[in-house]
C-alpha atoms as a PDB file:
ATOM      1  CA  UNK A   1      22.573  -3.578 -16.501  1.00  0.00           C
ATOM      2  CA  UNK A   2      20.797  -0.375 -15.138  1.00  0.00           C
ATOM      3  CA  UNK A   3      22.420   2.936 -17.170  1.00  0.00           C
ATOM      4  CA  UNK A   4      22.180   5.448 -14.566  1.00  0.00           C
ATOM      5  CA  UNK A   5      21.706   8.157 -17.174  1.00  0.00           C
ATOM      6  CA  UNK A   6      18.117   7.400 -17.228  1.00  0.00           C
ATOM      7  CA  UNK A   7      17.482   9.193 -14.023  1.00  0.00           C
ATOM      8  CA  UNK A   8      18.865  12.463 -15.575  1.00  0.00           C
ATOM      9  CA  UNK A   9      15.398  12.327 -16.648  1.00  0.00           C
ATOM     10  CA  UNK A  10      13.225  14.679 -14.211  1.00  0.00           C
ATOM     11  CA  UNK A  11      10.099  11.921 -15.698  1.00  0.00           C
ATOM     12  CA  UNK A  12      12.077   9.281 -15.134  1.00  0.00           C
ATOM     13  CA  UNK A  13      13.351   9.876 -11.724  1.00  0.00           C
ATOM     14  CA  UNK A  14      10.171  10.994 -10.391  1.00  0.00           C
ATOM     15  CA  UNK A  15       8.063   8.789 -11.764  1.00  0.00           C
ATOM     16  CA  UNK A  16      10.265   5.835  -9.904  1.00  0.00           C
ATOM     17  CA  UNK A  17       9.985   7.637  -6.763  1.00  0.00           C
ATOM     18  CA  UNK A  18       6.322   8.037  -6.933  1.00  0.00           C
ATOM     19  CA  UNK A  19       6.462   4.441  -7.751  1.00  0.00           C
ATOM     20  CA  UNK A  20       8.568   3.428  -4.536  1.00  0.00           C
ATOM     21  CA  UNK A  21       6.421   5.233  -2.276  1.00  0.00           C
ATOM     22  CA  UNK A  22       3.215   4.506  -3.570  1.00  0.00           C
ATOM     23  CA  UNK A  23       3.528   0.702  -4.219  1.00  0.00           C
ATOM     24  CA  UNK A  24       5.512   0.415  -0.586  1.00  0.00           C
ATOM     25  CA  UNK A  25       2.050   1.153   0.593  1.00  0.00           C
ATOM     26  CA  UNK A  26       0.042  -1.109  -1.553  1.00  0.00           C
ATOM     27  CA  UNK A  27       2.426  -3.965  -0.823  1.00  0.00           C
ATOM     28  CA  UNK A  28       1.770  -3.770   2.848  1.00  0.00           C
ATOM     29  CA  UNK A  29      -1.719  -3.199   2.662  1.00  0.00           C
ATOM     30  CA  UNK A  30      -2.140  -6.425   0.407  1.00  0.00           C
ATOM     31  CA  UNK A  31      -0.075  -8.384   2.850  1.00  0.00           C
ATOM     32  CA  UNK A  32      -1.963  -7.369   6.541  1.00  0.00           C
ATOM     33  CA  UNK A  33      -5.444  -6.619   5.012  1.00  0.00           C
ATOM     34  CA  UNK A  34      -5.925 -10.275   4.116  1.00  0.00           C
ATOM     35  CA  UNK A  35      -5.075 -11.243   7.770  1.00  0.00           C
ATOM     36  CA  UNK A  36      -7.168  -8.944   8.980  1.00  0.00           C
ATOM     37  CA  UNK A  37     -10.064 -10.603   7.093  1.00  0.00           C
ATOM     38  CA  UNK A  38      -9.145 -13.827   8.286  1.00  0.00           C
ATOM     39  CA  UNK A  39      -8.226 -13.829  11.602  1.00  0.00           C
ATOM     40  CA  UNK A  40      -9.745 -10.803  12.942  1.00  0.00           C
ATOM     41  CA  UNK A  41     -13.389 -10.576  10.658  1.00  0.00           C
ATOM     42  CA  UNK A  42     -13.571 -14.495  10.532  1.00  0.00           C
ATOM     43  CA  UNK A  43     -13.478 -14.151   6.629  1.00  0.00           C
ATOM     44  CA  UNK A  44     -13.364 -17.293   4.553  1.00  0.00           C
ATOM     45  CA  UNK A  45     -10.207 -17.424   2.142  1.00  0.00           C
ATOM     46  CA  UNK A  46     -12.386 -17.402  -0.727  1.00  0.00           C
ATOM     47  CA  UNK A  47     -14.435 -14.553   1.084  1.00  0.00           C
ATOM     48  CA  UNK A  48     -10.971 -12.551   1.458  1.00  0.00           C
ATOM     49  CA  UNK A  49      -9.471 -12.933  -2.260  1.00  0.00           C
ATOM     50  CA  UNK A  50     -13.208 -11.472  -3.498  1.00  0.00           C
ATOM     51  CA  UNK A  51     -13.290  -8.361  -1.514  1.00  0.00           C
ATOM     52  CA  UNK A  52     -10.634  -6.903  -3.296  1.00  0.00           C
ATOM     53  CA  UNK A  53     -12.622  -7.538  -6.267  1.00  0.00           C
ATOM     54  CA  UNK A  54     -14.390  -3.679  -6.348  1.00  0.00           C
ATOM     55  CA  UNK A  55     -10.901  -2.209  -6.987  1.00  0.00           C
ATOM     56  CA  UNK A  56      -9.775  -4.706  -9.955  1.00  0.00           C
ATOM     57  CA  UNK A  57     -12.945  -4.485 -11.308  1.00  0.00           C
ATOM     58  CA  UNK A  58     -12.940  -0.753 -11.659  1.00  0.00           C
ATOM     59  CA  UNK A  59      -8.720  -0.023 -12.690  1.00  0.00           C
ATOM     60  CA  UNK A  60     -10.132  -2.866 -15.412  1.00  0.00           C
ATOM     61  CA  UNK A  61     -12.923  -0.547 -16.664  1.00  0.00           C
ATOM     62  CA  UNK A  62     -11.202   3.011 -16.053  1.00  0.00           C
ATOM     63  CA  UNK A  63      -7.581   2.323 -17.557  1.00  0.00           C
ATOM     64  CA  UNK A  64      -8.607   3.199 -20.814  1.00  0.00           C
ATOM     65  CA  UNK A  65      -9.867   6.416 -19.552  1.00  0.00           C
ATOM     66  CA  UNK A  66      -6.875   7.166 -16.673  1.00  0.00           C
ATOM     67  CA  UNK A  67      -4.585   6.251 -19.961  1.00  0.00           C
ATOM     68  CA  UNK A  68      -5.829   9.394 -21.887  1.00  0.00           C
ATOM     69  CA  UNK A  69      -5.355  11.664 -18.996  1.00  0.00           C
ATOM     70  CA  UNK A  70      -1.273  12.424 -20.135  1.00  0.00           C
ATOM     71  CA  UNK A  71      -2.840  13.701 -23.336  1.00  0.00           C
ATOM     72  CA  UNK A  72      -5.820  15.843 -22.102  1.00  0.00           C
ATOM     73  CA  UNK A  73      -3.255  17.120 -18.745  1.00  0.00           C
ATOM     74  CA  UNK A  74      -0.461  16.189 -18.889  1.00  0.00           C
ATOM     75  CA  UNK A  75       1.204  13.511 -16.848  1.00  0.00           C
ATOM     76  CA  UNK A  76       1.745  16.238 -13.088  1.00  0.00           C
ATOM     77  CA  UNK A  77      -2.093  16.172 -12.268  1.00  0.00           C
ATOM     78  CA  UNK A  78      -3.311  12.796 -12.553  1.00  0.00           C
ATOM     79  CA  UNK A  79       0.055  11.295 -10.932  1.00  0.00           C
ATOM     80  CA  UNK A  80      -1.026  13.823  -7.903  1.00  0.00           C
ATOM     81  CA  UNK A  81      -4.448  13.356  -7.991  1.00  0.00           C
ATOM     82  CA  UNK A  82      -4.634   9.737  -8.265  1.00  0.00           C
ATOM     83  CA  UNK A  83      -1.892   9.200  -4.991  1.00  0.00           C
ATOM     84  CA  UNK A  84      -3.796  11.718  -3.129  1.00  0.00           C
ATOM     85  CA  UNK A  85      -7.285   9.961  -3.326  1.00  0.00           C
ATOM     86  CA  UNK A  86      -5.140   6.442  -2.843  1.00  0.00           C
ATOM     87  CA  UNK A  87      -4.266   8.217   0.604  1.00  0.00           C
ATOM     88  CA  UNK A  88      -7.965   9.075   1.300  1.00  0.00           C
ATOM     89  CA  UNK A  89      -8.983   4.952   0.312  1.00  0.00           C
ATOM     90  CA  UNK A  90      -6.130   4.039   2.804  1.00  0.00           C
ATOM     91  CA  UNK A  91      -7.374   6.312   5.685  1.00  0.00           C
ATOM     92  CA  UNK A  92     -11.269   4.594   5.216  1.00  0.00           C
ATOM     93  CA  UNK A  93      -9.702   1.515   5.917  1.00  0.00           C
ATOM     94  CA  UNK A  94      -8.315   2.580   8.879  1.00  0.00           C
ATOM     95  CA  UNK A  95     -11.745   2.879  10.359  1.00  0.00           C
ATOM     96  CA  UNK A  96     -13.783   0.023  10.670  1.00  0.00           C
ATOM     97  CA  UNK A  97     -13.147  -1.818  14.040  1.00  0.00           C
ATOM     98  CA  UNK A  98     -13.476  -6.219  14.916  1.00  0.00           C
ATOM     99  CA  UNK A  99     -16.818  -6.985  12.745  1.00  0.00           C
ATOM    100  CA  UNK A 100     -17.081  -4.444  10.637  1.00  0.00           C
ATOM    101  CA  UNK A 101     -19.374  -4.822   7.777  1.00  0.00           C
ATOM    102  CA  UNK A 102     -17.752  -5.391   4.166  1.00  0.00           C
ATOM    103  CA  UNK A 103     -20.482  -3.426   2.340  1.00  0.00           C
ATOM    104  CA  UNK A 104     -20.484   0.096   5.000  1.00  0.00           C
ATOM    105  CA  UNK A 105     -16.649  -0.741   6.182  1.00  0.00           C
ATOM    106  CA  UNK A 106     -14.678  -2.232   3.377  1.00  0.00           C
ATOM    107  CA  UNK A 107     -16.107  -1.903   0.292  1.00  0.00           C
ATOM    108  CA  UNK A 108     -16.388   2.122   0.117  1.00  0.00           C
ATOM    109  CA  UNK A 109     -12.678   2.137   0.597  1.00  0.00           C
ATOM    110  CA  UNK A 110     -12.014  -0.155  -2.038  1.00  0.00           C
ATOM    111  CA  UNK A 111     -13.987   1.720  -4.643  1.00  0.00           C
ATOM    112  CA  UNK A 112     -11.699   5.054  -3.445  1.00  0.00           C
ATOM    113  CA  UNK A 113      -8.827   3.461  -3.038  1.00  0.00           C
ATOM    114  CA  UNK A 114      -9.919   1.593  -6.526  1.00  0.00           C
ATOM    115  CA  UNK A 115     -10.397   5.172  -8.559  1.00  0.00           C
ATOM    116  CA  UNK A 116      -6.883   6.398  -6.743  1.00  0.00           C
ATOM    117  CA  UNK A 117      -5.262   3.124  -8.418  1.00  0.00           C
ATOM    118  CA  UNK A 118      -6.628   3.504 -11.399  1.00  0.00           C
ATOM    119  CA  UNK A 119      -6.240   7.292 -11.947  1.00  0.00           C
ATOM    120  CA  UNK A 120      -1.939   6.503 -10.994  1.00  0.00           C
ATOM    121  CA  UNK A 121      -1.440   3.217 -12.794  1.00  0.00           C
ATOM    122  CA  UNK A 122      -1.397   4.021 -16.545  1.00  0.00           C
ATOM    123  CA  UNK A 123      -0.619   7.737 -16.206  1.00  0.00           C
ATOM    124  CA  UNK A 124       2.459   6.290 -14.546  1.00  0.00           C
ATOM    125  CA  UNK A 125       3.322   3.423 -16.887  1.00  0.00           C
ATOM    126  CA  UNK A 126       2.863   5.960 -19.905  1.00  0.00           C
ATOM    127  CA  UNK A 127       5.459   8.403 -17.996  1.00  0.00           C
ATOM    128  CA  UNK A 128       8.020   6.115 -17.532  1.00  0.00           C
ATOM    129  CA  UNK A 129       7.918   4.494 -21.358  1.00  0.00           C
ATOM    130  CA  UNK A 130       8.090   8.148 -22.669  1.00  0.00           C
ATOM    131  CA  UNK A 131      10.754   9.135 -20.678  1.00  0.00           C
ATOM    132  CA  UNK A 132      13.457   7.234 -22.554  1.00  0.00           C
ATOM    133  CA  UNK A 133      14.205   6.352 -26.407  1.00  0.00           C
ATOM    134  CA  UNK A 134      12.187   3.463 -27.834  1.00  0.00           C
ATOM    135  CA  UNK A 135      15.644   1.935 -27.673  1.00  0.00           C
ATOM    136  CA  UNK A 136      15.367   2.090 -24.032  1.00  0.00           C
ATOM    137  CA  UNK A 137      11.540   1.297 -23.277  1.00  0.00           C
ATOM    138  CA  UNK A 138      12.306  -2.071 -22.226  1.00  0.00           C
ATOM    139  CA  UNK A 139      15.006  -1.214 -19.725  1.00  0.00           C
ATOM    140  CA  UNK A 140      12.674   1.548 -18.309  1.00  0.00           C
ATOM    141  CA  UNK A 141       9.966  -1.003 -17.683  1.00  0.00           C
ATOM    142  CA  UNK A 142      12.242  -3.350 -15.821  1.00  0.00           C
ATOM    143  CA  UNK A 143      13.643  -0.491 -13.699  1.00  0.00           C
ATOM    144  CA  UNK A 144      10.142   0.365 -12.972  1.00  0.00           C
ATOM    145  CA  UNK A 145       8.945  -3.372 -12.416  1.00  0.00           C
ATOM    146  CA  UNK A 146      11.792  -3.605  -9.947  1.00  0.00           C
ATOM    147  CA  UNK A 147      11.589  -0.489  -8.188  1.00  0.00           C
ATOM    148  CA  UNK A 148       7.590  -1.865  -7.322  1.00  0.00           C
ATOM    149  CA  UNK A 149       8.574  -5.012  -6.162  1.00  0.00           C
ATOM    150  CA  UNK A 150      11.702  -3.729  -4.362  1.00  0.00           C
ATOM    151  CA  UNK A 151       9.015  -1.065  -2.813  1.00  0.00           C
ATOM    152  CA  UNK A 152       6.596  -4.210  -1.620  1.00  0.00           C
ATOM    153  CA  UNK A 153       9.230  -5.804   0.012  1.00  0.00           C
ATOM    154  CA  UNK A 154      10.666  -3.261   1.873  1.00  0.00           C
ATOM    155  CA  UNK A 155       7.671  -1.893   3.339  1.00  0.00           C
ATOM    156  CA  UNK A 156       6.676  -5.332   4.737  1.00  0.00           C
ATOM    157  CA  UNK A 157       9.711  -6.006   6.305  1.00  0.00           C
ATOM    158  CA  UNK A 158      10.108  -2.384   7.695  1.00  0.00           C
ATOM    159  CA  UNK A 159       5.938  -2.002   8.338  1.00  0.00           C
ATOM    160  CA  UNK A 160       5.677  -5.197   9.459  1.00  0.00           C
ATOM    161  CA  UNK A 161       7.790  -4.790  12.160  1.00  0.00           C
ATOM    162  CA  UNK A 162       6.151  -1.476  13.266  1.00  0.00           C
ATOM    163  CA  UNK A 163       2.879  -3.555  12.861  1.00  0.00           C
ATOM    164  CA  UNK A 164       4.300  -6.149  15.128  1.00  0.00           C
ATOM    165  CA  UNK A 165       5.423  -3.237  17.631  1.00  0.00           C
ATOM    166  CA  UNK A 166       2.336  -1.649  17.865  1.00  0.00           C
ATOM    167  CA  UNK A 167       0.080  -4.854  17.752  1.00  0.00           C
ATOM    168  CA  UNK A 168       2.377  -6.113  21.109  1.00  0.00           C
ATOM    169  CA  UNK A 169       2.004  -2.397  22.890  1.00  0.00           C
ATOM    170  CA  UNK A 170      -1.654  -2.522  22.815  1.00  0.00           C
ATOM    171  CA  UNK A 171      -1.924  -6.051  23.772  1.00  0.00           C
ATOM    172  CA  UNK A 172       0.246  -5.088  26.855  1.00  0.00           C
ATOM    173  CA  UNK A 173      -1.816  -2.503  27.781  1.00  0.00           C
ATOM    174  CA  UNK A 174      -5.087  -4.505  27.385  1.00  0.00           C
ATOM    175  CA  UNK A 175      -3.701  -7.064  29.336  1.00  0.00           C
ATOM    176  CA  UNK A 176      -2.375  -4.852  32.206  1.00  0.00           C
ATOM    177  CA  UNK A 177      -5.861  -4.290  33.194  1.00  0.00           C
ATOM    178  CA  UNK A 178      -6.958  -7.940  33.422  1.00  0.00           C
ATOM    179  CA  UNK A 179      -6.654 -10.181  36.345  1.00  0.00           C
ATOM    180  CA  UNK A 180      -3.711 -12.427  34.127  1.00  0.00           C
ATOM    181  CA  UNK A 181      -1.250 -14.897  35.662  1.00  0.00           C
ATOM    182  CA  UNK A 182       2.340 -13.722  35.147  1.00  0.00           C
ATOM    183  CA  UNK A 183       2.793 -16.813  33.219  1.00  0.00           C
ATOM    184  CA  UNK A 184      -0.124 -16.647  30.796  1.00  0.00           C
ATOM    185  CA  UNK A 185       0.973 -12.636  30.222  1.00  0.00           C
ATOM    186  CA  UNK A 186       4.394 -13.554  29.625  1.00  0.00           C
ATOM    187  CA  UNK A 187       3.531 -16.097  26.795  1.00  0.00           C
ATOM    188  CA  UNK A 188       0.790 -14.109  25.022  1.00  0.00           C
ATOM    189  CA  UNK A 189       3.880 -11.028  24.912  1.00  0.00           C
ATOM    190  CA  UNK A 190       6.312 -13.227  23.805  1.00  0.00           C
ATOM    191  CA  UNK A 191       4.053 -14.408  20.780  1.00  0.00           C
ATOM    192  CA  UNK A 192       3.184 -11.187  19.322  1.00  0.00           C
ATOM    193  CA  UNK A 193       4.672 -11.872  15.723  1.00  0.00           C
ATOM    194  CA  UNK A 194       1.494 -14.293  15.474  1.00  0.00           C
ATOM    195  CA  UNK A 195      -0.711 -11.194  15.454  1.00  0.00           C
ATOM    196  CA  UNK A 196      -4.314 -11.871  14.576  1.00  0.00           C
ATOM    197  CA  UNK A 197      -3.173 -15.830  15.107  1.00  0.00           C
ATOM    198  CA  UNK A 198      -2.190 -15.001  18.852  1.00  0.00           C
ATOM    199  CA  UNK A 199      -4.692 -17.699  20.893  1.00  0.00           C
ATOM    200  CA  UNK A 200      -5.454 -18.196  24.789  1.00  0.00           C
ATOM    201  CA  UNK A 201      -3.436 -21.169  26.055  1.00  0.00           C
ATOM    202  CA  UNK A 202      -4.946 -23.899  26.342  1.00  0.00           C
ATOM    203  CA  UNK A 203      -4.960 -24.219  30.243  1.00  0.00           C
ATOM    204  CA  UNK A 204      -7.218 -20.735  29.876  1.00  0.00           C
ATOM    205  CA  UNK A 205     -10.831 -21.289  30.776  1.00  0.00           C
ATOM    206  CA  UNK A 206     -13.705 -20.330  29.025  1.00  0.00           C
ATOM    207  CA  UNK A 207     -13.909 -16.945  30.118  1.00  0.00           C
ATOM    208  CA  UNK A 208     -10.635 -15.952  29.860  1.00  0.00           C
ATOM    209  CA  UNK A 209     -10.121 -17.615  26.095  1.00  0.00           C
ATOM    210  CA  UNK A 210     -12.761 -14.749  25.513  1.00  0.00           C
ATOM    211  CA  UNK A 211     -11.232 -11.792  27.071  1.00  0.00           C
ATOM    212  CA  UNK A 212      -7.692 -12.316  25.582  1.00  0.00           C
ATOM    213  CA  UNK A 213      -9.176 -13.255  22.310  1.00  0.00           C
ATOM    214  CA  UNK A 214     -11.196  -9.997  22.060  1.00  0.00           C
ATOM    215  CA  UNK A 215      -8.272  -8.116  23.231  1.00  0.00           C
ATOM    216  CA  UNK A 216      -5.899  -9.796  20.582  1.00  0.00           C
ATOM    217  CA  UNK A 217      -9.112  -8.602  17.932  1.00  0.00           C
ATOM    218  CA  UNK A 218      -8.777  -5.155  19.375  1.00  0.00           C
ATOM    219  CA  UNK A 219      -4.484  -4.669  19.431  1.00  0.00           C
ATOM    220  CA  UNK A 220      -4.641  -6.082  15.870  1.00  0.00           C
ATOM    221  CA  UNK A 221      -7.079  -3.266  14.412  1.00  0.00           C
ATOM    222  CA  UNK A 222      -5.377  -0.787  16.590  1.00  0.00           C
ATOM    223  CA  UNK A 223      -2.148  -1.684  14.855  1.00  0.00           C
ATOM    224  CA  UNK A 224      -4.076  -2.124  11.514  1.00  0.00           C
ATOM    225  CA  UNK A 225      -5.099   1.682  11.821  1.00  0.00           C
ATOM    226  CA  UNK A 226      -1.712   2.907  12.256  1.00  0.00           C
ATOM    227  CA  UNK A 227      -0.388   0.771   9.371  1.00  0.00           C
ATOM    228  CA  UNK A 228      -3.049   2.247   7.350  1.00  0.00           C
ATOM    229  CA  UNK A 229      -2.352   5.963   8.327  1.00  0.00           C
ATOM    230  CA  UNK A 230       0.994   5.498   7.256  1.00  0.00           C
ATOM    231  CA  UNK A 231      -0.162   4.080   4.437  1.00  0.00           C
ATOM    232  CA  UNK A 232      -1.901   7.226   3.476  1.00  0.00           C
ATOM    233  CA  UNK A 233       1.829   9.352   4.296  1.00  0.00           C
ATOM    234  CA  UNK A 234       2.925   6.896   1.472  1.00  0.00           C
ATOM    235  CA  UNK A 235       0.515   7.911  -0.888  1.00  0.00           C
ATOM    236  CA  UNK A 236       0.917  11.631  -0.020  1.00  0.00           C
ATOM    237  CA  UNK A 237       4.455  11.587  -0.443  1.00  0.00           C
ATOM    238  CA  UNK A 238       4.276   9.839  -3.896  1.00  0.00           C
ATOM    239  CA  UNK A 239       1.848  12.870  -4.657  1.00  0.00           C
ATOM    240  CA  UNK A 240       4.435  14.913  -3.192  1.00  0.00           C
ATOM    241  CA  UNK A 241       7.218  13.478  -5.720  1.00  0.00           C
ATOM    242  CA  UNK A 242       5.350  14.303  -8.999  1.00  0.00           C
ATOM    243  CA  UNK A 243       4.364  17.374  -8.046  1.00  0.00           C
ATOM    244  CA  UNK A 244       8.319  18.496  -6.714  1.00  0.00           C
ATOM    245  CA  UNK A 245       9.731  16.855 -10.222  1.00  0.00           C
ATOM    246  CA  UNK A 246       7.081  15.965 -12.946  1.00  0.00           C
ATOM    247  CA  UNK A 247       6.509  18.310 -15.479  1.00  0.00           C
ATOM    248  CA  UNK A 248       3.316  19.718 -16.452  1.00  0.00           C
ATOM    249  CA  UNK A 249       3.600  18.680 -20.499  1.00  0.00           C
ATOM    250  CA  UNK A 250       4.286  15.697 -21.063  1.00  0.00           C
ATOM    251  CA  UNK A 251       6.070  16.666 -24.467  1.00  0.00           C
ATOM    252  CA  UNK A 252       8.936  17.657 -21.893  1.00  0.00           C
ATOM    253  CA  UNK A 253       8.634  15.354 -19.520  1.00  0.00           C
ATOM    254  CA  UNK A 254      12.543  13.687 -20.626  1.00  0.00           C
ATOM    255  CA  UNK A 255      15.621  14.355 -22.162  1.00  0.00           C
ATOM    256  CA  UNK A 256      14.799  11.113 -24.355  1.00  0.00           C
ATOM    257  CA  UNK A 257      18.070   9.281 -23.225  1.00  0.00           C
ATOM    258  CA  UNK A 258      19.003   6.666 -25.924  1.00  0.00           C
ATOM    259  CA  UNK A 259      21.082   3.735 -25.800  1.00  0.00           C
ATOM    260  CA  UNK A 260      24.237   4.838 -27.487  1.00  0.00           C
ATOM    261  CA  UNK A 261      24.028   8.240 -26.339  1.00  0.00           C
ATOM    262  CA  UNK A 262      23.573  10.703 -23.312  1.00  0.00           C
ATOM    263  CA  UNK A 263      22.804  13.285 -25.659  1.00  0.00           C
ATOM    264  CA  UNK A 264      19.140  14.606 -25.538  1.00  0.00           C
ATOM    265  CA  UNK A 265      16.710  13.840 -28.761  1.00  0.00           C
ATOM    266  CA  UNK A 266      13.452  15.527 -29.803  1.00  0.00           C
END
């Protein structure tokens, strides 16, 4: 189903590694920034789905423009460019702390992280349907399609966990310096997976429901940050990967490998 000639292509090759790394970073940051909205910024779900809005809004307006990049550049600088400001939207959201505000927190990074996007997306696509013969356009899409979603999962099962990891070592060290019951340590430690969803028990007074909720607020964001940062590694090795592989013209960026053939056409 998948002829490996394909990746003889430098184009092709690159431009799927590019993809892996640089939607293995979007996936995860679409599946732990809604949670931080919800559970940790006391977003509504409506509230959450609309603050990615900024960043649709503008790859909408700017793909006609990021499309015409190949033939003004070729396809090496915008596939670095775009990944590399990507990395810089990923590293603003790794700086607002519990109740930030969307407008001076959020929404900057979604505009950069918005132009990164949109600077990658269609440079990319274009890459990877000139790479191979028309013959093989549709084969080069899937591969593509697959090697994005493959990316997305992978990153939150792998991520996740490190989220997990990281959430639970900063909860245990907020907790260490609080006047806890063995008991009620024991079970907020053993329910880290909940994250952001982590709540007092319910034989916890007032007071203390407070103290471990604000320190389950603060180990999620400190996690958050972490994910984000490497996050932003993602994008920089994607940038990394064209700029290794991709060619500068994008007149050679393939040996245009055809379906009956491994023989290179011009």
């Amino acid at each position: 189903m998948v002829p490996l000639k394909l990746f003889q292509s430098a184009s092709f090759s690159s431009a799927n590694l590019l993809t892996l790394f640089l939607y293995a970073a979007l996936g995860v940051f679409f599946f732990l920034f809604p949670l931080n909205l919800i559970q940790i910024q006391h977003y509504s779900a409506t509230a959450t789905g609309a603050a990615a809005l900024p960043m649709i809004l503008l790859m909408s307006l700017l793909s006609r423009w990021s499309g015409g990049l190949i033939s003004r550049y070729g396809p090496r600088p915008p596939l670095i460019v775009g990944p590399l400001i990507a990395g810089v939207g990923f590293v603003l959201f790794a700086v607002p702390g519990v109740r930030a505000n969307y407008w001076t927190a959020f929404f900057p990074a979604f505009i950069v992280l918005g132009l990164g996007m949109a600077i990658s997306v269609a440079p990319l696509t274009t890459v990877v349907m000139n790479s191979v013969g028309q013959e093989r356009a549709g084969t080069a899409s899937g591969i593509n399609n697959a090697v994005a979603r493959v990316a997305g999962v992978l990153a939150v099962a792998v991520l996740g966990a490190v989220m997990v990891a990281a959430f639970a070592h900063s909860l245990r060290d907020s907790l260490a310096g609080m006047n806890f019951k063995a008991d009620t340590v024991h079970d907020l430690e053993s329910n880290a997976a909940k994250l952001g969803s982590l709540d007092a028990p319910s034989s916890a007074d007032q007071q203390t429901g407070d103290k471990i909720r604000a320190a389950v607020a603060e180990a999620f964001v400190s996690g958050f940050r972490l994910i984000m940062l490497l996050c932003a590694g993602l994008a920089i090795a994607s940038a990394a990967a064209a700029w290794r592989r991709m060619p500068f013209d994008s007149a050679k960026t393939t040996p245009h490998l055809g379906a009956s053939s491994g023989r290179n056409r011009t």
